[in-house]
N, C-alpha and C. Protein backbone atom coordinates (compact mmCIF):
# COMPACT_ATOMS: atom_id res chain seq x y z
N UNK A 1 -52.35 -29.67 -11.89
CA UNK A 1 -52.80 -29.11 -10.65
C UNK A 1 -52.59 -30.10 -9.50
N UNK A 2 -52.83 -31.44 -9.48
CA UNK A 2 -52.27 -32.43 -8.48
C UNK A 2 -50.99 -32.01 -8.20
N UNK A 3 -50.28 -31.73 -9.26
CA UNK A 3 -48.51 -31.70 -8.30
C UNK A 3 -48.49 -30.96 -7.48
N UNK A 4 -49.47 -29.62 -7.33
CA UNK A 4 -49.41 -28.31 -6.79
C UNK A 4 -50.09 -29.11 -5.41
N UNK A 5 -51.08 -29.54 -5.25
CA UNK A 5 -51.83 -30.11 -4.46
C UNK A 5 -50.93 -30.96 -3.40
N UNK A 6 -49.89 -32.17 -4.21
CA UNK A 6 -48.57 -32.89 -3.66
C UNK A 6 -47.35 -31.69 -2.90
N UNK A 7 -46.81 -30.97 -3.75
CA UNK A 7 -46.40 -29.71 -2.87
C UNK A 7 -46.72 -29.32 -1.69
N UNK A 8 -48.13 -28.99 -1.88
CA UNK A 8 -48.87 -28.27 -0.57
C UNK A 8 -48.65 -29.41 0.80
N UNK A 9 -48.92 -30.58 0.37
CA UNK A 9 -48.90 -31.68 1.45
C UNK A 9 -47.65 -31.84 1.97
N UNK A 10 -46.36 -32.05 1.26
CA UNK A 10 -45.07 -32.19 1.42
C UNK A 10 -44.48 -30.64 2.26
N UNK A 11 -44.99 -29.40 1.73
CA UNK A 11 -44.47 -28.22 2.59
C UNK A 11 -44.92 -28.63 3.71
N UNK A 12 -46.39 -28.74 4.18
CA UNK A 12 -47.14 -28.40 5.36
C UNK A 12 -46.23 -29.78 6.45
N UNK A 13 -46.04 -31.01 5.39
CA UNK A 13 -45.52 -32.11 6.70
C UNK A 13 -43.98 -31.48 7.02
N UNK A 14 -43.12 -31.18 6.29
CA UNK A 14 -42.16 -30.63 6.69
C UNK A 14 -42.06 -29.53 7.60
N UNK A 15 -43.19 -28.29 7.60
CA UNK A 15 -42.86 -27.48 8.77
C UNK A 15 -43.56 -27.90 9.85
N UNK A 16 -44.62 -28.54 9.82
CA UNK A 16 -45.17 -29.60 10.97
C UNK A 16 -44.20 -30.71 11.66
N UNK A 17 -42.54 -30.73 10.64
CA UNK A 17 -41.87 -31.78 11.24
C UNK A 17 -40.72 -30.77 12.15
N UNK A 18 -40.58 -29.66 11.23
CA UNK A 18 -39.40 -28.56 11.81
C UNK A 18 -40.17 -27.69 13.21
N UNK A 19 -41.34 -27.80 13.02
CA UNK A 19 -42.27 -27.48 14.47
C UNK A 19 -42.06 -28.28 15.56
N UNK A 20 -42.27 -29.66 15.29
CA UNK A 20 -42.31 -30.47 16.56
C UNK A 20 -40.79 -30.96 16.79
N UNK A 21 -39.77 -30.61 15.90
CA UNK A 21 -38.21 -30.67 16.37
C UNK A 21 -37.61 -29.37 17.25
N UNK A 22 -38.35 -28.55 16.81
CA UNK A 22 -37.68 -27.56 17.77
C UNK A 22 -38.25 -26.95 18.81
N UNK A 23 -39.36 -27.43 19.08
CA UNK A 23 -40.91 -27.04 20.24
C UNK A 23 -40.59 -28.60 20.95
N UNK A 24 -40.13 -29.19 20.52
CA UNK A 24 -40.38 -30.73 21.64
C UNK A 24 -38.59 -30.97 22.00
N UNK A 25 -38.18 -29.80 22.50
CA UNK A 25 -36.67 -29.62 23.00
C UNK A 25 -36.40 -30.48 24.33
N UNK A 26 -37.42 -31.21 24.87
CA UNK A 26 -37.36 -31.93 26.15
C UNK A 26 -36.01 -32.70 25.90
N UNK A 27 -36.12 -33.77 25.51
CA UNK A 27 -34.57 -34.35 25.25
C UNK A 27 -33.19 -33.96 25.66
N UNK A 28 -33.11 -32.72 25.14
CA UNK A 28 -32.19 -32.14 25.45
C UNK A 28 -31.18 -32.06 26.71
N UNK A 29 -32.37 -31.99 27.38
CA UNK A 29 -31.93 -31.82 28.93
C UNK A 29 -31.23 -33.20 29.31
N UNK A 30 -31.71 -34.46 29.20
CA UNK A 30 -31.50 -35.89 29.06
C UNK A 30 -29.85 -35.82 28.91
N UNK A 31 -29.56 -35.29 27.70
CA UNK A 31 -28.16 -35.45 26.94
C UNK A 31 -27.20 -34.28 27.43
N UNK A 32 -27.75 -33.19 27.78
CA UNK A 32 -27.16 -32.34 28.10
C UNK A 32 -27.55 -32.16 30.05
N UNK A 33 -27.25 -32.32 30.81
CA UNK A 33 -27.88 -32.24 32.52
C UNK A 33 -27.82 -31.24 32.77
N UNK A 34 -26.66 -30.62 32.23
CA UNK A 34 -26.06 -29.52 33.18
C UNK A 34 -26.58 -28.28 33.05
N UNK A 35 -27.58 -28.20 31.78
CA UNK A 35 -28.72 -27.39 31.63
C UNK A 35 -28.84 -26.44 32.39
N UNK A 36 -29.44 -27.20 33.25
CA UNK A 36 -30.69 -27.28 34.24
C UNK A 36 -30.24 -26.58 35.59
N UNK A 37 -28.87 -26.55 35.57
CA UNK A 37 -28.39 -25.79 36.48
C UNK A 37 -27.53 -24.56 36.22
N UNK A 38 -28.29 -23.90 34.86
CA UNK A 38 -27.94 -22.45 34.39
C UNK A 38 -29.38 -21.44 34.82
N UNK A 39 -28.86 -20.23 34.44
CA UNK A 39 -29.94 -19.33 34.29
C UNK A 39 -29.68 -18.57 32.98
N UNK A 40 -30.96 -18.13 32.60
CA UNK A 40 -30.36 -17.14 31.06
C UNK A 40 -31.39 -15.91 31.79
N UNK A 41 -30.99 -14.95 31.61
CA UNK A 41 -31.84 -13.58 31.81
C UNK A 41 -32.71 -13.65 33.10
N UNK A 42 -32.09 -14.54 34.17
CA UNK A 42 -33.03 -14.95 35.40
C UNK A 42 -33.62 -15.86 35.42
N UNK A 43 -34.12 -16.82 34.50
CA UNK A 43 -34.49 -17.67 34.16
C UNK A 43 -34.36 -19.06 34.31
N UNK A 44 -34.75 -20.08 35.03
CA UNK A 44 -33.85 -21.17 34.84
C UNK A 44 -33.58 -21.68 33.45
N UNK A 45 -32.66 -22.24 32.92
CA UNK A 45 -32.00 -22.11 31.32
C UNK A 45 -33.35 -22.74 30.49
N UNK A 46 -33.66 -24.55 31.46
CA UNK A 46 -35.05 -25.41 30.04
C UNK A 46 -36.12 -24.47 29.90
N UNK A 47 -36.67 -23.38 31.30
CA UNK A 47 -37.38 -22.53 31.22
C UNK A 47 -37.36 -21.44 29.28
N UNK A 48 -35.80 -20.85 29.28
CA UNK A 48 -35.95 -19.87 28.82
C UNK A 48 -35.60 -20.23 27.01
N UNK A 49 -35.06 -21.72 26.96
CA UNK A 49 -34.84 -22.60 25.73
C UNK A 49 -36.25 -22.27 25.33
N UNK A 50 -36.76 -23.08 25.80
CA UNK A 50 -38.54 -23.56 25.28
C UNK A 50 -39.15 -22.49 24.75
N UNK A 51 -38.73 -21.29 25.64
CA UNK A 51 -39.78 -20.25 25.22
C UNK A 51 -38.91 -19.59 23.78
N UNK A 52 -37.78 -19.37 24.09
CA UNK A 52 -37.16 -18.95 22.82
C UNK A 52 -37.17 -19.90 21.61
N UNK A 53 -36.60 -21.11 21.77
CA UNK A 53 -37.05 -22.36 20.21
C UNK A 53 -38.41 -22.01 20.23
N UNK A 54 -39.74 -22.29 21.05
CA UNK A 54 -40.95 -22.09 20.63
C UNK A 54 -41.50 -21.16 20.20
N UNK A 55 -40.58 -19.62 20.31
CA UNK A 55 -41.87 -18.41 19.85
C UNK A 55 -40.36 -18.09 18.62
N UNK A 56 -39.39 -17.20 19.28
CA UNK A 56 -38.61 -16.39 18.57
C UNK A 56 -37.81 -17.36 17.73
N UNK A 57 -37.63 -18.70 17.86
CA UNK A 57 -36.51 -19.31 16.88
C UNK A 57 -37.78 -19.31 15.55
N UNK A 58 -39.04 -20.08 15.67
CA UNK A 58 -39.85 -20.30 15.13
C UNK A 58 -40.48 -19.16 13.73
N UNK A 59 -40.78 -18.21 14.44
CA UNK A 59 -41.10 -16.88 14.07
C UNK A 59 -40.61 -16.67 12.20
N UNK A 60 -39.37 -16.83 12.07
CA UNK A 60 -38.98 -16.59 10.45
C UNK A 60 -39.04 -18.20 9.58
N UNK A 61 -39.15 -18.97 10.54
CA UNK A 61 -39.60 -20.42 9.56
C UNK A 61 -41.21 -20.36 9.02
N UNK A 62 -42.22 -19.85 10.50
CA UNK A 62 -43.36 -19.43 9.79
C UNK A 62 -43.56 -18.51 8.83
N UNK A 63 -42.87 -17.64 8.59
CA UNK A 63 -43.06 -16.37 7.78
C UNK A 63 -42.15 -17.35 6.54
N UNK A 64 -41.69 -18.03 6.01
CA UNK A 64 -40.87 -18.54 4.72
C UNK A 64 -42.18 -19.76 4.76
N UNK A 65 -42.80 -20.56 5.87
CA UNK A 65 -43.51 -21.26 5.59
C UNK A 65 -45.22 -20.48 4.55
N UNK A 66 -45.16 -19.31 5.34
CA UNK A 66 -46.86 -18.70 4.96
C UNK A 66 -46.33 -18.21 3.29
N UNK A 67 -45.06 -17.71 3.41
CA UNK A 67 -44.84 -17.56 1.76
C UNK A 67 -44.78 -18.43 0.77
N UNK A 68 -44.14 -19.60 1.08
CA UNK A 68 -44.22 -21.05 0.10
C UNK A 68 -45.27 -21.19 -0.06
N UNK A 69 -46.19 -21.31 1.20
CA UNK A 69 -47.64 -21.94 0.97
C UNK A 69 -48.71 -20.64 0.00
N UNK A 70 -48.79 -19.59 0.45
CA UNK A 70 -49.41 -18.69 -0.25
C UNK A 70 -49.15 -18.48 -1.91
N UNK A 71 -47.75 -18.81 -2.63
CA UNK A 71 -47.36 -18.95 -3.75
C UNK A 71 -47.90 -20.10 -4.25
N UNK A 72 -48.30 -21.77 -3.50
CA UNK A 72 -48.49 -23.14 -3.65
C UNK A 72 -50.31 -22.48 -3.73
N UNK A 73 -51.03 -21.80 -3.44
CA UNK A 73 -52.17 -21.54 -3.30
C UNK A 73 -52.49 -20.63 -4.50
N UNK A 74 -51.75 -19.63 -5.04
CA UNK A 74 -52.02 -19.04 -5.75
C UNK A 74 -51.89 -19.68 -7.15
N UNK A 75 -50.74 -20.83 -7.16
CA UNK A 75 -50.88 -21.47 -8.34
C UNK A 75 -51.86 -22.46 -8.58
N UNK A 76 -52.48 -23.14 -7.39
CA UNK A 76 -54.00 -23.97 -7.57
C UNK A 76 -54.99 -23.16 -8.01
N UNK A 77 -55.10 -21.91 -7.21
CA UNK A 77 -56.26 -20.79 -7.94
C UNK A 77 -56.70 -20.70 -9.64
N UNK A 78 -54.73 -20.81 -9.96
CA UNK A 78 -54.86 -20.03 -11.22
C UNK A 78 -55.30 -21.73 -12.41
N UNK A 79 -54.97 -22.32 -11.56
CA UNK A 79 -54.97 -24.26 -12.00
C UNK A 79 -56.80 -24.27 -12.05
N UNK A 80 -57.32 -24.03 -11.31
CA UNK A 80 -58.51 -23.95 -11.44
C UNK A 80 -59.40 -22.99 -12.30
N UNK A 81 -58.56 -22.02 -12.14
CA UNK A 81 -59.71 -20.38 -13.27
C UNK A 81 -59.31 -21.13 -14.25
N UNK A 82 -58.25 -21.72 -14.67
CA UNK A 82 -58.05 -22.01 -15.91
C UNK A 82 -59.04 -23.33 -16.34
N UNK A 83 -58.82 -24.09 -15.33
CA UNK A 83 -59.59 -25.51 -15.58
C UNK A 83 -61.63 -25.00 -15.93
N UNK A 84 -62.19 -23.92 -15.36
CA UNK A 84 -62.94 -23.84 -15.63
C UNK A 84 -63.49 -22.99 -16.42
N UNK A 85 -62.21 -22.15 -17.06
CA UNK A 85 -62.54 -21.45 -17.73
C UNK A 85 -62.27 -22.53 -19.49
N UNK A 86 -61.55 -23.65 -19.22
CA UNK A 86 -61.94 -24.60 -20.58
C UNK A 86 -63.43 -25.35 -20.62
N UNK A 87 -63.88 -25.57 -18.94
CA UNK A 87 -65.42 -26.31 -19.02
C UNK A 87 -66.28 -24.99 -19.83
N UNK A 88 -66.04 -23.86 -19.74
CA UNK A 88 -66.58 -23.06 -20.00
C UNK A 88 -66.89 -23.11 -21.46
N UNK A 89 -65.83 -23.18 -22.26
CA UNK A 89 -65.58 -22.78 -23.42
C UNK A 89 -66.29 -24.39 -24.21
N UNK A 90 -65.41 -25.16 -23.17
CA UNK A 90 -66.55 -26.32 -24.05
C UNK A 90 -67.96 -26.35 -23.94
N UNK A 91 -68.26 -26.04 -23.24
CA UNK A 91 -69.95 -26.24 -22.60
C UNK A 91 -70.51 -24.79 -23.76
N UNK A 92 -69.82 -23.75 -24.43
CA UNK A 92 -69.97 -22.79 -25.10
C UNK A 92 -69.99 -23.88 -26.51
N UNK A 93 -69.30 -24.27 -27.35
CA UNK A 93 -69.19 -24.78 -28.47
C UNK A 93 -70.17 -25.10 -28.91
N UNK A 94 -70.17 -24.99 -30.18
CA UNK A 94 -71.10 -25.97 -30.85
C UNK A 94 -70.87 -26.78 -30.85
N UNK A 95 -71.79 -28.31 -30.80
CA UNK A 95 -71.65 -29.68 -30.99
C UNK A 95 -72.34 -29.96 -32.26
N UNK A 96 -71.55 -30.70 -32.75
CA UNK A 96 -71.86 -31.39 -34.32
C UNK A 96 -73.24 -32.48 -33.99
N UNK A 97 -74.47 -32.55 -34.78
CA UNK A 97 -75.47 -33.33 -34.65
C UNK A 97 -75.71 -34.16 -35.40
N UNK A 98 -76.33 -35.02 -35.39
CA UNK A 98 -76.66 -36.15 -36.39
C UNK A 98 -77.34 -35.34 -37.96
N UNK A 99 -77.86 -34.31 -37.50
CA UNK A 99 -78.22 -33.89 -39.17
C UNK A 99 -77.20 -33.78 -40.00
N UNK A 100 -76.14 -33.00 -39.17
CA UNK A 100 -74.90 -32.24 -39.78
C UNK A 100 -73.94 -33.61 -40.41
């Protein structure tokens, strides 16, 4: 059940890393100038980047992210019914006594 636990940590830093690469597009402009003197849909262009990388590029990485993680959750669940369903069974047993 730890590995599942290691998983969970390793998904979540990775889309926390693919979040702040494509939401922190400032740079861009730096390397590219000429940006800045477009329009997209009326828009000035860094205006209409930001909003598109931040909502609509984003949008199907969260939905593959909530599925990894929801599968990484369901296998801790089942890591646990199981783990307590052996405390169970031991705490059920008979224990051998000094008479015996």
């Amino acid at each position: 059940m730890r590995a599942a636990y290691q998983k969970e940590c390793i998904v979540t830093l990775v889309a926390f890393a693919v979040c702040a690469l494509l939401t922190h597009i400032f740079p861009m402009y730096f390397l590219f100038p000429s940006l800045m003197d477009y329009t997209i849909f009326g828009f000035p262009s860094h205006y209409f980047l930001a909003i598109f990388f931040g909502w609509v590029a984003l949008m199907p990485l969260y939905w593959i992210y909530i599925q990894v993680s929801e599968a990484i959750d369901r296998e801790i669940a089942e890591g646990s019914l199981a783990a307590a369903e052996e405390r169970e069974a031991a705490e059920a047993a008979p224990r051998p006594t000094a008479a015996d």
